[in-house]
Protein backbone atom coordinates (compact mmCIF):
# COMPACT_ATOMS: atom_id res chain seq x y z
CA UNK A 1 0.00 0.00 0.00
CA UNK A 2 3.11 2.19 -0.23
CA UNK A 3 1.32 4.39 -3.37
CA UNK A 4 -1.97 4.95 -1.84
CA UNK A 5 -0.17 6.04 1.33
CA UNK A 6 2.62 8.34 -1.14
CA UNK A 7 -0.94 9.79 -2.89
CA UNK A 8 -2.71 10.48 0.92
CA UNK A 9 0.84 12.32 1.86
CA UNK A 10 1.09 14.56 -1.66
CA UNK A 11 -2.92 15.20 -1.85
CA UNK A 12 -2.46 16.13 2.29
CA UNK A 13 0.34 18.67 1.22
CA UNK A 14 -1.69 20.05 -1.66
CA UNK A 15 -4.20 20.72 0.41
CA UNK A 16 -2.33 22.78 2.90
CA UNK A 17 -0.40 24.52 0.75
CA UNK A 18 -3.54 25.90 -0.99
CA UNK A 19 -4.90 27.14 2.29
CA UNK A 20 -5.84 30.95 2.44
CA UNK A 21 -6.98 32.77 6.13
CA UNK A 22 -10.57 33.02 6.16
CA UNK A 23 -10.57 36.81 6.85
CA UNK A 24 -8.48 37.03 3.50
CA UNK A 25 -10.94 35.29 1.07
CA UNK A 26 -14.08 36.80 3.28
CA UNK A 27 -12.50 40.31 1.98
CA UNK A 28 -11.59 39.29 -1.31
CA UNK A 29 -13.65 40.55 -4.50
CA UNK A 30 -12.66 38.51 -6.80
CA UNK A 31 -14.60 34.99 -4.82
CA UNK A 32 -18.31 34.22 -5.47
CA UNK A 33 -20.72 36.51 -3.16
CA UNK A 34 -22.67 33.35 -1.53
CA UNK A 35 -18.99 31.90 -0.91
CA UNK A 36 -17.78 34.94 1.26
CA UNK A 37 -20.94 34.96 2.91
CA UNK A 38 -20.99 31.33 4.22
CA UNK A 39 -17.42 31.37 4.80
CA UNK A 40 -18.46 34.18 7.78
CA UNK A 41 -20.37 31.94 9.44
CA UNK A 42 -17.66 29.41 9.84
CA UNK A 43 -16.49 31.27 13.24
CA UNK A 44 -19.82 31.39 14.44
CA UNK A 45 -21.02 27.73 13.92
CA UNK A 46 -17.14 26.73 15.59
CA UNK A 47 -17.72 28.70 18.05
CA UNK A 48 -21.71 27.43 18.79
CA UNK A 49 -20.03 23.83 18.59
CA UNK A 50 -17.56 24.54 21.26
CA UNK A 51 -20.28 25.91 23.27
CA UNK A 52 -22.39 22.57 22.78
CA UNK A 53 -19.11 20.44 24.49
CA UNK A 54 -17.54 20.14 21.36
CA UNK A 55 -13.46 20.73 21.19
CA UNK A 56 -11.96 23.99 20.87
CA UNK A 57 -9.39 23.48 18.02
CA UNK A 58 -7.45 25.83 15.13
CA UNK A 59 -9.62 23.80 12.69
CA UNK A 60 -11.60 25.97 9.86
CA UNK A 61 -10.10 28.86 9.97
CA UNK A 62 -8.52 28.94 6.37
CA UNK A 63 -10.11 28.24 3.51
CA UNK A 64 -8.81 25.65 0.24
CA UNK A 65 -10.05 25.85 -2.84
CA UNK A 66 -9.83 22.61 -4.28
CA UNK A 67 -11.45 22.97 -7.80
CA UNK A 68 -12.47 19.77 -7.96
CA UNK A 69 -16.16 17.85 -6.94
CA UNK A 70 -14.66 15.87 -4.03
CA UNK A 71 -12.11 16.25 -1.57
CA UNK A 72 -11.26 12.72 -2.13
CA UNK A 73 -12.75 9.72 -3.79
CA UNK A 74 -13.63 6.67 -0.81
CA UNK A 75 -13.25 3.38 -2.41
CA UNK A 76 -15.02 0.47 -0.27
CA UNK A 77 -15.59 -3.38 -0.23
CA UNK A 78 -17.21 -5.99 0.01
CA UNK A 79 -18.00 -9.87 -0.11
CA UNK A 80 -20.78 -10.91 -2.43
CA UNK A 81 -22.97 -12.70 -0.39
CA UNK A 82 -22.51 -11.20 2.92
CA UNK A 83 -21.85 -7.74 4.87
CA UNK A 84 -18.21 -8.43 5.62
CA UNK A 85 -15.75 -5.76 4.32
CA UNK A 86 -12.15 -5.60 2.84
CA UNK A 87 -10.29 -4.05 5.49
CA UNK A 88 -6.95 -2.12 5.97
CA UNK A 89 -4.58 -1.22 8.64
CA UNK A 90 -2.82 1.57 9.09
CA UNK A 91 -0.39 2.81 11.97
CA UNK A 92 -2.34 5.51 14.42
CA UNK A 93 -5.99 4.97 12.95
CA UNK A 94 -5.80 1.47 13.21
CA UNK A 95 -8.44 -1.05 10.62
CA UNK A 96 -10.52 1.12 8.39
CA UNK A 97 -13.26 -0.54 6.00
CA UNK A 98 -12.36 2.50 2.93
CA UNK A 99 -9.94 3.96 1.42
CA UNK A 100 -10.04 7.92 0.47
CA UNK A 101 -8.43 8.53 -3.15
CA UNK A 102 -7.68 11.96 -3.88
CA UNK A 103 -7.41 11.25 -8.06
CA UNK A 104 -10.79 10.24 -8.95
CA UNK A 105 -8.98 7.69 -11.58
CA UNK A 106 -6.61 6.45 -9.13
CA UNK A 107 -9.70 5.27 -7.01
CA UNK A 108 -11.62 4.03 -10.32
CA UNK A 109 -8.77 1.84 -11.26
CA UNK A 110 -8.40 0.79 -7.73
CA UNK A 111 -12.09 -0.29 -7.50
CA UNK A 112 -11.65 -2.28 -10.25
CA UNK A 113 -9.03 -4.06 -9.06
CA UNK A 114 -10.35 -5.20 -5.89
CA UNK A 115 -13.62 -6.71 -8.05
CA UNK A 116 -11.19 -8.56 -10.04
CA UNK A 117 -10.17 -9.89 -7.20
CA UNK A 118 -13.72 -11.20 -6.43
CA UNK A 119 -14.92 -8.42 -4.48
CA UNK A 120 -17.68 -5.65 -4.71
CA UNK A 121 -16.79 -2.57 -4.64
CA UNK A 122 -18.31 1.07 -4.20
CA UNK A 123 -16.52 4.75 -5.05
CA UNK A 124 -18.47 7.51 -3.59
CA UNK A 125 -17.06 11.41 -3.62
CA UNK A 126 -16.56 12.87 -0.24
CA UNK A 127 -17.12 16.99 0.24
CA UNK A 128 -14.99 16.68 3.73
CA UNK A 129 -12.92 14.69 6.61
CA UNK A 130 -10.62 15.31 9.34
CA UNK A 131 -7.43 14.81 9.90
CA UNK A 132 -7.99 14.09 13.51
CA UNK A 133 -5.52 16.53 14.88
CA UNK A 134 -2.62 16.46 12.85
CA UNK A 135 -3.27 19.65 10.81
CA UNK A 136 -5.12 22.50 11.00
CA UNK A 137 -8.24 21.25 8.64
CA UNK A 138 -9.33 24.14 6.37
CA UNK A 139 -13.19 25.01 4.96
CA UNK A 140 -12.92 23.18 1.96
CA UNK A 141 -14.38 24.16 -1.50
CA UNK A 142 -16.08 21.06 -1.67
CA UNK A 143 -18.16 21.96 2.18
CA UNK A 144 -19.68 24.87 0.02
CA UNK A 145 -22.55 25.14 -2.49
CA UNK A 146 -25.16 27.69 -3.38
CA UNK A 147 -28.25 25.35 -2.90
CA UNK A 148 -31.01 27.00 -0.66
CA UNK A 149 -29.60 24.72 1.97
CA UNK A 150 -26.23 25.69 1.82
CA UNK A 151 -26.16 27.44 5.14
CA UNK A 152 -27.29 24.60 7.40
CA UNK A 153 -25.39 21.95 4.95
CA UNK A 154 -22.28 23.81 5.76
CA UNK A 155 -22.80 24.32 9.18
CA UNK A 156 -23.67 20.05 9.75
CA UNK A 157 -20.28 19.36 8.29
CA UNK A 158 -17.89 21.60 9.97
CA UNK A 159 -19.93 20.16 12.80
CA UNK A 160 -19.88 16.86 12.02
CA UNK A 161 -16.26 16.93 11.24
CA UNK A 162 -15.57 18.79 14.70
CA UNK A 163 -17.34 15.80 16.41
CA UNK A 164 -14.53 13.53 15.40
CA UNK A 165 -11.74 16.52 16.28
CA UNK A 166 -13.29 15.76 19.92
CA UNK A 167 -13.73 12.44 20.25
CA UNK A 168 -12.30 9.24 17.70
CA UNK A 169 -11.82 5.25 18.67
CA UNK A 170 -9.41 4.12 16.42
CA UNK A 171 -10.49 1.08 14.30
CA UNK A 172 -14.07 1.38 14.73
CA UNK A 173 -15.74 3.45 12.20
CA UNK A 174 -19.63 2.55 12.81
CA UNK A 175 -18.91 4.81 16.39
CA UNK A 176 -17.16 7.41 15.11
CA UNK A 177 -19.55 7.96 12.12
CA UNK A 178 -22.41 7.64 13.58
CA UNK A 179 -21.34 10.09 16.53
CA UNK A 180 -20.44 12.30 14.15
CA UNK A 181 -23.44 12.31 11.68
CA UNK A 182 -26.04 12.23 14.77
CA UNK A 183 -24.27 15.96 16.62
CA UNK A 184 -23.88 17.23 13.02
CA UNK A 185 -27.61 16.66 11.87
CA UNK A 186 -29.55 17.54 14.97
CA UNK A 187 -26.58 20.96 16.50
CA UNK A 188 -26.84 22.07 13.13
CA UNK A 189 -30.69 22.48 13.22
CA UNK A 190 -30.19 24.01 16.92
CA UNK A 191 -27.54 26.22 16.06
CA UNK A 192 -29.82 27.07 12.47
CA UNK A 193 -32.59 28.18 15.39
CA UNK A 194 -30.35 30.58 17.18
CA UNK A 195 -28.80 31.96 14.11
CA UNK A 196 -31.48 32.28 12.07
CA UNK A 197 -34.53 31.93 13.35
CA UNK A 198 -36.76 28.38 13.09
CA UNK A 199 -39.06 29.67 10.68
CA UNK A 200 -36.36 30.86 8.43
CA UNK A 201 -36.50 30.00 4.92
CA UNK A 202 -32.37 28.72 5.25
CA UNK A 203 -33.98 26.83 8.11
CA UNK A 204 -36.67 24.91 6.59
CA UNK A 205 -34.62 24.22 3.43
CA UNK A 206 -32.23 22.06 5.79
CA UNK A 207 -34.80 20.54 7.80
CA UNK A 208 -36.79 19.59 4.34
CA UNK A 209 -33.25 18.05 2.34
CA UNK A 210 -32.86 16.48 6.13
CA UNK A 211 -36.08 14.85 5.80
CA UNK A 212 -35.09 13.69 2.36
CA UNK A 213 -32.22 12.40 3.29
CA UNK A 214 -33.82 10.36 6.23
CA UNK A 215 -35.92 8.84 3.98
CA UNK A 216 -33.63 7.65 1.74
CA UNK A 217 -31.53 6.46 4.76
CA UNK A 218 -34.99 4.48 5.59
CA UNK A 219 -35.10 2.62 2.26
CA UNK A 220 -31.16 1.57 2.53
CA UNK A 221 -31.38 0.51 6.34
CA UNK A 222 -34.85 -1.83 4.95
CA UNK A 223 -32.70 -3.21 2.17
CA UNK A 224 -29.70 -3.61 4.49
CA UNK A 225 -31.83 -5.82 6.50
CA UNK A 226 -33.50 -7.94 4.01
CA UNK A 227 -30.00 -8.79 2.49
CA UNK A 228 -28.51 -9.59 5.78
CA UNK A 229 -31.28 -12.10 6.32
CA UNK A 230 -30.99 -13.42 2.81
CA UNK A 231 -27.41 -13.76 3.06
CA UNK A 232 -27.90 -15.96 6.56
CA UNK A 233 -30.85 -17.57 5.31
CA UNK A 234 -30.42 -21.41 3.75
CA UNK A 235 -31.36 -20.63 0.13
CA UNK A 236 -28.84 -21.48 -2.81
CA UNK A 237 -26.16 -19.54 -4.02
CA UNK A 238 -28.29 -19.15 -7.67
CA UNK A 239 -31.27 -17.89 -5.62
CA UNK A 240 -29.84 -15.86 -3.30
CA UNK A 241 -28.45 -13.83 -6.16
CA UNK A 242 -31.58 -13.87 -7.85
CA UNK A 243 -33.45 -12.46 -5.47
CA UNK A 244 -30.52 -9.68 -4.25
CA UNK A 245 -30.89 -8.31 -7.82
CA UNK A 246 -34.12 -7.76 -7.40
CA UNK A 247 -33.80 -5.77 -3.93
CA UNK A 248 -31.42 -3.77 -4.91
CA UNK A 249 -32.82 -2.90 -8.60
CA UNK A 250 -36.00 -1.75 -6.01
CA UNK A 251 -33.82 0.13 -4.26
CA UNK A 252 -31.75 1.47 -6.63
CA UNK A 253 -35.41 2.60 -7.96
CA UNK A 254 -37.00 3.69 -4.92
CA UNK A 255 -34.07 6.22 -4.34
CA UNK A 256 -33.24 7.46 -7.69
CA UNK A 257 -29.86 6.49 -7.24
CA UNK A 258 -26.87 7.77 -10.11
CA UNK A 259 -24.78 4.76 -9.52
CA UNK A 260 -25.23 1.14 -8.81
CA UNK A 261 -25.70 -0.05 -5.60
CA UNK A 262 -23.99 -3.16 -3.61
CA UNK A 263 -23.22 -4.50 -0.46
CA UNK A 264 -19.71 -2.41 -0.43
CA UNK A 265 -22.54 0.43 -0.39
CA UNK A 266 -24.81 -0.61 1.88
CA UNK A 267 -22.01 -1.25 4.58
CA UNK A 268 -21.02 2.37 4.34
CA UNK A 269 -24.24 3.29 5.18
CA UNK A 270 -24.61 1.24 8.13
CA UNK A 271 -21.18 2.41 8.82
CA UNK A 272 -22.32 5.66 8.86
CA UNK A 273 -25.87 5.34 10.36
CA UNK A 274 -25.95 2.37 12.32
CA UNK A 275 -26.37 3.70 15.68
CA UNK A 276 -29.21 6.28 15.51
CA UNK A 277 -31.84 4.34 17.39
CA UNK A 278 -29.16 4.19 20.42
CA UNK A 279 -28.10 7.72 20.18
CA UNK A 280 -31.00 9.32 20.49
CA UNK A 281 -32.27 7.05 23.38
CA UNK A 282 -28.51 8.71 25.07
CA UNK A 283 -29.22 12.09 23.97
CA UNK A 284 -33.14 11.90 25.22
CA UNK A 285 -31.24 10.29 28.84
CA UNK A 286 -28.78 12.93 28.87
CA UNK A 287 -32.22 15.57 29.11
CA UNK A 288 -31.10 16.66 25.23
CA UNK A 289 -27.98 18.21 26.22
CA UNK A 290 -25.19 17.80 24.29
CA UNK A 291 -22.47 18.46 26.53
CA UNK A 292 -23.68 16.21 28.79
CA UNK A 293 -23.89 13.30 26.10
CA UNK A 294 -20.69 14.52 24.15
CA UNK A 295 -18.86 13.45 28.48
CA UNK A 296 -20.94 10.50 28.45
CA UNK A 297 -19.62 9.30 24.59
CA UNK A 298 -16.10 10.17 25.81
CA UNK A 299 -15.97 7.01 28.23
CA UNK A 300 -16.30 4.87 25.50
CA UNK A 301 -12.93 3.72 24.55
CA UNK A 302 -11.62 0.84 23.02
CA UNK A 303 -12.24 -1.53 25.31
CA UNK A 304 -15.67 -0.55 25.00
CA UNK A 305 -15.89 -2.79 21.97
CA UNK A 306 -15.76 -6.76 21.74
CA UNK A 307 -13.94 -6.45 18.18
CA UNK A 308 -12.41 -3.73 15.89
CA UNK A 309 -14.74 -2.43 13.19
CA UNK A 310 -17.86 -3.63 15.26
CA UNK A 311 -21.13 -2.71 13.55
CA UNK A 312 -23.53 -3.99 16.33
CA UNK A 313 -23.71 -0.32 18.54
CA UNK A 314 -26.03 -1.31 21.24
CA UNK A 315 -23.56 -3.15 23.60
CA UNK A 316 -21.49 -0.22 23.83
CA UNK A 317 -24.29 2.34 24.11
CA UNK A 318 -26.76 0.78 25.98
CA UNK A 319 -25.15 0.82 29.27
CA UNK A 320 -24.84 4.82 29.04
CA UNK A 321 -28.77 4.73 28.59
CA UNK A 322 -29.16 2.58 31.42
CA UNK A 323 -27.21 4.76 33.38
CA UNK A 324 -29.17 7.22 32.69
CA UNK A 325 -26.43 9.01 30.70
CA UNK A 326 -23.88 8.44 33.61
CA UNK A 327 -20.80 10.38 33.25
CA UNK A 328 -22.59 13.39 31.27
């Protein structure tokens, strides 16, 4: 893995060495209007996030224009007939189920070579990540767009990403995600409130391409869970595939999607989404606060988990709940 780890270290560099202070581009003429204006929130949403438990850091204030779609390209994957991913392991971050490509070709042909070697595999474009400490993370070009939701979109990612500035468990990527998604979705609509107003149009626009994108989460998690029970069921191979193709040609349907979807997708979204239900039991035990359940999610630690990469949140959660949110 020496060139994907070469690319990671050169697309890193690129990246800082294109940074700008924020107060520099905020002033500057010659950048888009609605890209100025957003970028003057950043201190303000840090700054709510910090007041909300989250940790103070030097994060977000540059700005990187990329001039490119993604940040990088996240190549994933899978076994055919079961959720089980590829994974790798890397010094400090310990097993990861993706890789992030910053050449959109690199991760293509990359892709391809893990489904000739009997795999399935997924390449998604991702708008941000964090570095986890090691740099100063910029705003990125790719956080930003001029969509009526742009203000709350930007706001749940430099959230989101802040989450896992506060608090990561190396080698398990279901936790960290789904930490990170669940503070960045529901302080961004809290922090929208303050800023804004709730029955602001910038508002509503979030909460409605939220909505959207909780249904669409609801029609992968019901696929996710037929498969699973396919795959452990005692068909044969020939029908098992049979009747895969036709849940995922529903769901590929049902959600409109650009690209084909496999299990390599479907584990990212579990990845990403898996512990929602437990979550929001802890945030409703820790009286909605999210300081208090940002100190409670800070004694999990690895020992907290029976195996790296666990999926299966509720054994690590639930005794927070029962608690009643102990330690928050």
């Amino acid at each position: 893995m020496s060139g994907y780890l070469v690319q990671a270290a050169e697309g890193q560099l690129k990246i800082l060495a294109s940074r700008r202070p924020l107060d520099e581009v905020i002033a500057d003429p010659a950048e888009p209007p609605h890209v100025r204006r957003l970028l003057a929130e950043v201190p303000g949403i840090k700054a709510f996030g910090e007041s909300q438990g989250l940790k103070p850091t030097k994060n977000y204030d540059t700005y990187a224009d990329l001039k490119r779609p993604a940040v990088v390209w996240v190549v994933g994957a899978s076994k055919e007939l079961e959720f089980s991913p590829k994974k790798w392991t890397f010094p400090l971050v310990g097993s990861v189920p993706y890789l992030g490509w910053f050449d959109k070709e690199d991760a293509l042909r990359h892709a391809q070579e893990l489904r000739e070697e009997g795999w399935e595999s997924d390449v998604r474009p991702a708008m941000a990540f964090s570095t986890l400490g090691w740099f100063d993370d910029p705003v990125l070009s790719t956080m930003i767009d001029d969509d009526a939701d742009a203000l709350g979109g930007l706001a749940d990612v430099v959230l989101h990403e802040s989450t896992h500035a506060t608090h990561y468990v190396d080698g398990q990527t279901a936790f960290n995600e789904s930490i990170a998604n669940f503070v960045g979705d529901n302080m961004a609509v809290l922090w929208l409130d303050k800023r804004v107003g709730p029955d602001a149009a910038e508002k509503r626009a979030f909460v409605d391409f939220d909505a959207r994108r909780k249904r669409r989460a609801a029609l992968l998690h019901a696929a996710y869970e037929q498969l699973d029970a396919l795959y452990k069921g005692d068909l044969p191979i020939t029908a098992k595939r049979a009747q895969k193709a036709i849940i995922l040609g529903r769901l590929r349907t049902e959600t409109l999607a650009r690209r084909a979807i496999n299990n390599a997708t479907l584990f990212e979204f579990k990845s990403y989404h898996g512990g929602e239900v437990e979550l929001t039991r802890l945030f409703l035990a820790c009286g909605k606060s999210f300081p208090r359940l940002i100190r409670a999610l800070r004694r999990v630690s690895k020992s907290s988990f029976s195996e790296p990469q666990q999926r299966d949140l509720r054994s690590v959660l639930g005794p927070l709940v029962d608690a009643g949110c102990a330690g928050g």
